[in-house]
Protein backbone atom coordinates (compact mmCIF):
# COMPACT_ATOMS: atom_id res chain seq x y z
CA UNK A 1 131.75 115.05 149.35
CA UNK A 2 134.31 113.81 146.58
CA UNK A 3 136.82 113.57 149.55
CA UNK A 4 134.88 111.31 152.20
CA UNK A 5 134.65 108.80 149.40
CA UNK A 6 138.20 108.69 147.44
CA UNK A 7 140.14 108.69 151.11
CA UNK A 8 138.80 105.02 152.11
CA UNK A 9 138.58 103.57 148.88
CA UNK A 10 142.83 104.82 148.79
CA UNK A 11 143.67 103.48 152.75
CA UNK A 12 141.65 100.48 151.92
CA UNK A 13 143.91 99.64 148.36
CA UNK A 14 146.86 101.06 150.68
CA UNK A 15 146.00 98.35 153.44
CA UNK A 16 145.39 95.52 150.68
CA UNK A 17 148.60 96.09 148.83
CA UNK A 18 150.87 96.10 152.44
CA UNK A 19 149.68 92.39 152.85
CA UNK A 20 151.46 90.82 150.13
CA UNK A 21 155.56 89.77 150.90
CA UNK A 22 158.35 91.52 149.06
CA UNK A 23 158.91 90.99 145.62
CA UNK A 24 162.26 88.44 146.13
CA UNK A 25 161.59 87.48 149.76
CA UNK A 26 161.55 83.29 150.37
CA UNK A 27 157.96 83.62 151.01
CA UNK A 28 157.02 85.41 148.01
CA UNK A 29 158.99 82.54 146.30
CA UNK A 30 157.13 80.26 147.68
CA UNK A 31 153.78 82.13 146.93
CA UNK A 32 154.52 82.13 143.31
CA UNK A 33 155.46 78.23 143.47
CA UNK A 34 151.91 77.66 144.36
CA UNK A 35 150.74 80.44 141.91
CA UNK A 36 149.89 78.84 138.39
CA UNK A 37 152.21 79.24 135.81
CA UNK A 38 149.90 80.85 133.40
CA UNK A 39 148.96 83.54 135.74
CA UNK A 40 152.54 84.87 135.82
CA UNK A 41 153.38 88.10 134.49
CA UNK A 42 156.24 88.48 132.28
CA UNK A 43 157.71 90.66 135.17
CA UNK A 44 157.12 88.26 138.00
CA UNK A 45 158.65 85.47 135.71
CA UNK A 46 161.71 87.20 135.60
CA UNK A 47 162.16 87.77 138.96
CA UNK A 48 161.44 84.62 140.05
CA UNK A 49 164.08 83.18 137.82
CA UNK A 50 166.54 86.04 139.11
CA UNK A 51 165.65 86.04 142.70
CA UNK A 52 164.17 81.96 143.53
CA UNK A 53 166.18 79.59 140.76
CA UNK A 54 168.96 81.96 140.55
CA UNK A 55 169.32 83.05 144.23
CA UNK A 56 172.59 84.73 144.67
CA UNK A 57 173.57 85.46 148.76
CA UNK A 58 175.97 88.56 148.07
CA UNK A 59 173.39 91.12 149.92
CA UNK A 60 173.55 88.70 152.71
């Protein structure tokens, strides 16, 4: 009983999470441009400063 309602609440939050670009991609850049400042976490702040403002194009 426990089973038939964990599994689609988990491939539903599986599904959800597969929709958003890669952390460092241009178009999560560009999301987070758009995304207000003070919604930022302290972790996506730093990785847009690493991976947007201070793009480096040695793994390209």
């Amino acid at each position: 009983m426990v089973f038939r309602l964990v599994l689609p609440i988990v491939l539903c939050s599986v599904s959800l999470t597969a929709c958003e670009p890669e952390v460092g991609s241009d178009a999560w850049c560009e999301n987070m441009v758009d995304k207000s400042k003070g919604d930022w976490t302290a972790n996506e702040a730093t990785e847009f400063a690493r991976s947007c403002v201070f793009k480096t194009y040695e793994d390209e």
